[in-house]
PDB file of N, CA and C in Angstrom:
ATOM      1  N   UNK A   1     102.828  64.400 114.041  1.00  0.00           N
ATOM      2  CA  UNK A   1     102.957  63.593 112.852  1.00  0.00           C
ATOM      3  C   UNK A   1     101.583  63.009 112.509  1.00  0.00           C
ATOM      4  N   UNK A   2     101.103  63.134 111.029  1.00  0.00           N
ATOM      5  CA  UNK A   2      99.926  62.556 110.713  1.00  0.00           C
ATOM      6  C   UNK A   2      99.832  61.371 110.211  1.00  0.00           C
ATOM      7  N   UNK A   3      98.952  60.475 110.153  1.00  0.00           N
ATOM      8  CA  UNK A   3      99.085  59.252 109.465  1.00  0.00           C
ATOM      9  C   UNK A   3      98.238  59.377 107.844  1.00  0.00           C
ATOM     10  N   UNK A   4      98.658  59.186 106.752  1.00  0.00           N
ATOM     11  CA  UNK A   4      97.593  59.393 105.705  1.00  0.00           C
ATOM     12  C   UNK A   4      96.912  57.858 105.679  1.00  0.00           C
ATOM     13  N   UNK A   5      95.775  58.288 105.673  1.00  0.00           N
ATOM     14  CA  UNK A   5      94.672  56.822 105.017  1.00  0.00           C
ATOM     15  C   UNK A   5      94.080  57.206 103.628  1.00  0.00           C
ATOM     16  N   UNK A   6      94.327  55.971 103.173  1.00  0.00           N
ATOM     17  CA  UNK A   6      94.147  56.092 101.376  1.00  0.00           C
ATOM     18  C   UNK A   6      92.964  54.899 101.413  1.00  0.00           C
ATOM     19  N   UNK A   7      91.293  55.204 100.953  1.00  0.00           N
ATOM     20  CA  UNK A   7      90.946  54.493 100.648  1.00  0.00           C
ATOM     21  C   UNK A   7      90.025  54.545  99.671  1.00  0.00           C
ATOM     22  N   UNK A   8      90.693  53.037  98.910  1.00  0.00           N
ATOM     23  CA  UNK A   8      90.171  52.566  97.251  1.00  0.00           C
ATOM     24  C   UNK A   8      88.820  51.951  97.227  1.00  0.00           C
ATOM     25  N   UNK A   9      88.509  52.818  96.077  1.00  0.00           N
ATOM     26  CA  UNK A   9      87.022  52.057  96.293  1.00  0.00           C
ATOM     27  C   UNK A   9      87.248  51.658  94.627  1.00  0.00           C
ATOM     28  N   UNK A  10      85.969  50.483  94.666  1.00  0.00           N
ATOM     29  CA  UNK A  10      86.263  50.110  93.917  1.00  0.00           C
ATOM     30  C   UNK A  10      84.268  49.659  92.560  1.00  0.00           C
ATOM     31  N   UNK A  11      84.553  50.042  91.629  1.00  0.00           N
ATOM     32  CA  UNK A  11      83.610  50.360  90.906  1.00  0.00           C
ATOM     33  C   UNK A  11      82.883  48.688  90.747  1.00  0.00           C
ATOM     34  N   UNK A  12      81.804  48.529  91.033  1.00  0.00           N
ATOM     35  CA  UNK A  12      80.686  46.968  90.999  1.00  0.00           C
ATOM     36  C   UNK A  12      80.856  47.027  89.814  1.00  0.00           C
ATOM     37  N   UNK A  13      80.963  45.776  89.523  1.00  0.00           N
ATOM     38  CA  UNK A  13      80.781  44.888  87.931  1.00  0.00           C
ATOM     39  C   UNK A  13      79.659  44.341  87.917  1.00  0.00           C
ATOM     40  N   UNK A  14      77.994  45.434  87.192  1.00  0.00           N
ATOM     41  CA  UNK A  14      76.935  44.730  87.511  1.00  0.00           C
ATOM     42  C   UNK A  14      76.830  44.031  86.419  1.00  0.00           C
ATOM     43  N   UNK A  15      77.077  44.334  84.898  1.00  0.00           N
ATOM     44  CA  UNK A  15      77.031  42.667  84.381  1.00  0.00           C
ATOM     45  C   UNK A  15      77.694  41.351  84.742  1.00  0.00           C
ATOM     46  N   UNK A  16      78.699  41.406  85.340  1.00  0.00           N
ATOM     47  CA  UNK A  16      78.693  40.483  86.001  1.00  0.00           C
ATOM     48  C   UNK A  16      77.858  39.732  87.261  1.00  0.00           C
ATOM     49  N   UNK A  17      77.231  40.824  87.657  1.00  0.00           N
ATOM     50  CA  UNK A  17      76.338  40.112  89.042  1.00  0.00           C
ATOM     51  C   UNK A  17      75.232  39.769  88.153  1.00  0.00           C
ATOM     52  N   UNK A  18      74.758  40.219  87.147  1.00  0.00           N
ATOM     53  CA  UNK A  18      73.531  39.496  86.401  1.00  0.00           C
ATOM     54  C   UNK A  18      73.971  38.529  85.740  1.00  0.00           C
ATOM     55  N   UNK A  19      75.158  38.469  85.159  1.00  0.00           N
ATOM     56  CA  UNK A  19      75.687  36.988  84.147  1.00  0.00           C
ATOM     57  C   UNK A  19      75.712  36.032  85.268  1.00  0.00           C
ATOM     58  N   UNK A  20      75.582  36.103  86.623  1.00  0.00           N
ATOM     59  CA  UNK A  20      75.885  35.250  87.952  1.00  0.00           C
ATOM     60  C   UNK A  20      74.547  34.669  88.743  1.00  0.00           C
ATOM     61  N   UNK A  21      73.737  35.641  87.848  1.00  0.00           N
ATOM     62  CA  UNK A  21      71.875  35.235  88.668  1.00  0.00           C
ATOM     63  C   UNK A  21      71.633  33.996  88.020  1.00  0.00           C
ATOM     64  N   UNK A  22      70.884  32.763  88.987  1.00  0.00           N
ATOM     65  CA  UNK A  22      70.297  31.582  88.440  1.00  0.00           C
ATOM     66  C   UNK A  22      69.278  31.794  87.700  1.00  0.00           C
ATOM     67  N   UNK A  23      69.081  31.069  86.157  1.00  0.00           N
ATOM     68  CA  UNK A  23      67.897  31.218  85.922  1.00  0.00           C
ATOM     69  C   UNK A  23      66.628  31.255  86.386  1.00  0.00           C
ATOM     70  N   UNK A  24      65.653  31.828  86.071  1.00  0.00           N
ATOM     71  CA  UNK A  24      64.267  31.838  86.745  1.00  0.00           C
ATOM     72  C   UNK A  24      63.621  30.456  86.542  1.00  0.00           C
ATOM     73  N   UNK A  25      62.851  29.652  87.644  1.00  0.00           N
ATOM     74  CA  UNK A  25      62.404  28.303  87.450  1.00  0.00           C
ATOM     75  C   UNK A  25      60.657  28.719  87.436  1.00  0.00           C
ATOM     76  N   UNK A  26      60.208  27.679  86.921  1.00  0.00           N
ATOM     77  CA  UNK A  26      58.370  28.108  86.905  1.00  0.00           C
ATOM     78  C   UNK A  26      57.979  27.262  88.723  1.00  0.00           C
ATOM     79  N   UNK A  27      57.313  28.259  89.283  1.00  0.00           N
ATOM     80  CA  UNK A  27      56.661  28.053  90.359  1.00  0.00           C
ATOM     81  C   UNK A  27      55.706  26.749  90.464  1.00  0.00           C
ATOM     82  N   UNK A  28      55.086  26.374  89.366  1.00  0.00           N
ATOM     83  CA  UNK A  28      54.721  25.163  89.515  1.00  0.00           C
ATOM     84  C   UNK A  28      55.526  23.752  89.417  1.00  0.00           C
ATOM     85  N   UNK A  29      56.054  23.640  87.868  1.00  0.00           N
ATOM     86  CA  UNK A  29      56.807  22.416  87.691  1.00  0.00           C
ATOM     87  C   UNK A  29      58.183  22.590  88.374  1.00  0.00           C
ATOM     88  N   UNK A  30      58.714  23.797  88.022  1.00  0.00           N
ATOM     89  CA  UNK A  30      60.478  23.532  88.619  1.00  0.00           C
ATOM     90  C   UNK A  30      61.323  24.100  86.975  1.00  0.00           C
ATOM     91  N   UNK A  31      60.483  23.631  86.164  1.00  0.00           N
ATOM     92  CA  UNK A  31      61.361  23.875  85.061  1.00  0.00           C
ATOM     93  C   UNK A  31      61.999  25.108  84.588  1.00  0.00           C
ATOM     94  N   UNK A  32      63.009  25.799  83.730  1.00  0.00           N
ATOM     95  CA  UNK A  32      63.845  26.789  83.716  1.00  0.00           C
ATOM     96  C   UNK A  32      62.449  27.531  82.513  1.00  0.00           C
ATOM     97  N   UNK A  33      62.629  28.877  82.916  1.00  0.00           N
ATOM     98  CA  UNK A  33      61.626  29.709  82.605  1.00  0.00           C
ATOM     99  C   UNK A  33      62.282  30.757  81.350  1.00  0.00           C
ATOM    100  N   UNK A  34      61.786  30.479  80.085  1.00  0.00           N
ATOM    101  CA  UNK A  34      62.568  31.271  79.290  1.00  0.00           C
ATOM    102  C   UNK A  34      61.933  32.813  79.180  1.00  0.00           C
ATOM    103  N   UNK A  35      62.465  33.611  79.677  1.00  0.00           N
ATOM    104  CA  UNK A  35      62.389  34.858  80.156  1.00  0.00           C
ATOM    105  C   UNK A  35      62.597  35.704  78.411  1.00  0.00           C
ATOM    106  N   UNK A  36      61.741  36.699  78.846  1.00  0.00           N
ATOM    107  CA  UNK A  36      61.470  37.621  77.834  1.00  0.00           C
ATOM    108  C   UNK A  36      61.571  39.502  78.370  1.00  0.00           C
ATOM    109  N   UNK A  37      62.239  40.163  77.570  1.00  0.00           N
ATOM    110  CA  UNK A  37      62.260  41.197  77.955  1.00  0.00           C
ATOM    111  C   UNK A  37      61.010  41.734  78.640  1.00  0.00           C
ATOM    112  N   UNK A  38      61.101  42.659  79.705  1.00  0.00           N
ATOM    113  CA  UNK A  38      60.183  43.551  81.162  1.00  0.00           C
ATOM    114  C   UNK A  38      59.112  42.125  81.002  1.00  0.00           C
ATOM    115  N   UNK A  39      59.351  40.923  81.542  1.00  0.00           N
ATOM    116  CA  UNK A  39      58.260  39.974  81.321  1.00  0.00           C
ATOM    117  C   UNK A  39      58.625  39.655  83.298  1.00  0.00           C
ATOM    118  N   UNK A  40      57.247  39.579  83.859  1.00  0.00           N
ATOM    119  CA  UNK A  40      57.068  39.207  85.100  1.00  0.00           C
ATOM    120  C   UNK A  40      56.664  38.094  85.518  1.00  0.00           C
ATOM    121  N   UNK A  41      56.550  37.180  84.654  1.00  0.00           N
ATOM    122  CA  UNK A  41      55.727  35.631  84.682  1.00  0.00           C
ATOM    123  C   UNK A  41      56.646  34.694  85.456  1.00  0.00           C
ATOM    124  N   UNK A  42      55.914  34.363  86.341  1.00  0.00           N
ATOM    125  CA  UNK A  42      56.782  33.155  87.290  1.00  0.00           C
ATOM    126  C   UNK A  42      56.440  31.608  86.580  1.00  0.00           C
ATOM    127  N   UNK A  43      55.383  31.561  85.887  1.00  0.00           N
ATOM    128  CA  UNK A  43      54.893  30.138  85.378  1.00  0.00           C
ATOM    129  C   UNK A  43      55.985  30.158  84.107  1.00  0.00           C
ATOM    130  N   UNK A  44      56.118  29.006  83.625  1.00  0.00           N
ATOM    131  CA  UNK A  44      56.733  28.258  82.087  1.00  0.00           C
ATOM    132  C   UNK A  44      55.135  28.323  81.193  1.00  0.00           C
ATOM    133  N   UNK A  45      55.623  28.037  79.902  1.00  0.00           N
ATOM    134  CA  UNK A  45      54.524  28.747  78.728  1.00  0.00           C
ATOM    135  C   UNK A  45      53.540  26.903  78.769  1.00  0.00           C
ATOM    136  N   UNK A  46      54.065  25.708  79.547  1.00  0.00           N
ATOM    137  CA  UNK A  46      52.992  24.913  79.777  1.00  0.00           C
ATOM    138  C   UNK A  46      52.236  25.167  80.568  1.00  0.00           C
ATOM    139  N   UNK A  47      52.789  25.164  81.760  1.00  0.00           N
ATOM    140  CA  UNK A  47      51.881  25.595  83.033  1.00  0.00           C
ATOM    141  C   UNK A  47      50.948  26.654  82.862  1.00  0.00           C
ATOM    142  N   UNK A  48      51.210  27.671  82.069  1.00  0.00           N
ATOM    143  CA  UNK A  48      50.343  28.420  81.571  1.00  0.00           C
ATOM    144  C   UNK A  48      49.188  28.432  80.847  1.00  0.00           C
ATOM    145  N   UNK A  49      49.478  27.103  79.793  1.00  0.00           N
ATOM    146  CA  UNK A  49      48.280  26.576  79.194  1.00  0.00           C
ATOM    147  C   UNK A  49      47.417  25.703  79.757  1.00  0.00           C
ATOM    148  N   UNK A  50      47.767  25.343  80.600  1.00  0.00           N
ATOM    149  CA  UNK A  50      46.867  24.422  81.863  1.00  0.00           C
ATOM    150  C   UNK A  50      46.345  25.102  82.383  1.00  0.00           C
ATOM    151  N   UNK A  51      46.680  26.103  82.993  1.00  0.00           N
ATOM    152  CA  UNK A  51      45.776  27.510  83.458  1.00  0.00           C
ATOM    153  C   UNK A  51      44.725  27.873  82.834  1.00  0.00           C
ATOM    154  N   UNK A  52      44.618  27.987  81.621  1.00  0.00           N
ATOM    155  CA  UNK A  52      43.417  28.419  80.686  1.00  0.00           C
ATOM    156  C   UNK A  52      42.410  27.482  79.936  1.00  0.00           C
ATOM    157  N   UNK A  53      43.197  26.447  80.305  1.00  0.00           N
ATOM    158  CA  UNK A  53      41.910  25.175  80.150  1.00  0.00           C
ATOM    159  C   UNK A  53      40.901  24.873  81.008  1.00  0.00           C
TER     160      UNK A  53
END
């Protein structure tokens, strides 16, 4: 006699794991980093201008 094993897999909901990521904060102040499409910047657009002064 055999035993059948049935197993369900089940398809990731990756917009959901991205609607679930914390916003990005700027490495210097802390503040929430308004992100721009393929943009890699860890600083906020002040901290940035302090940089170039």
């Amino acid at each position: 006699m055999s035993t059948k094993i049935v197993i369900k897999r089940t398809v990731p909901n990756y917009l959901q794991f991205y609607k679930n990521l914390p916003p990005k904060s700027c490495v210097d102040c802390g503040h929430v980093v308004i992100e721009q499409h393929e943009s890699y910047s860890t600083k906020c657009e002040h901290c940035l201008s302090k940089d170039h002064e």
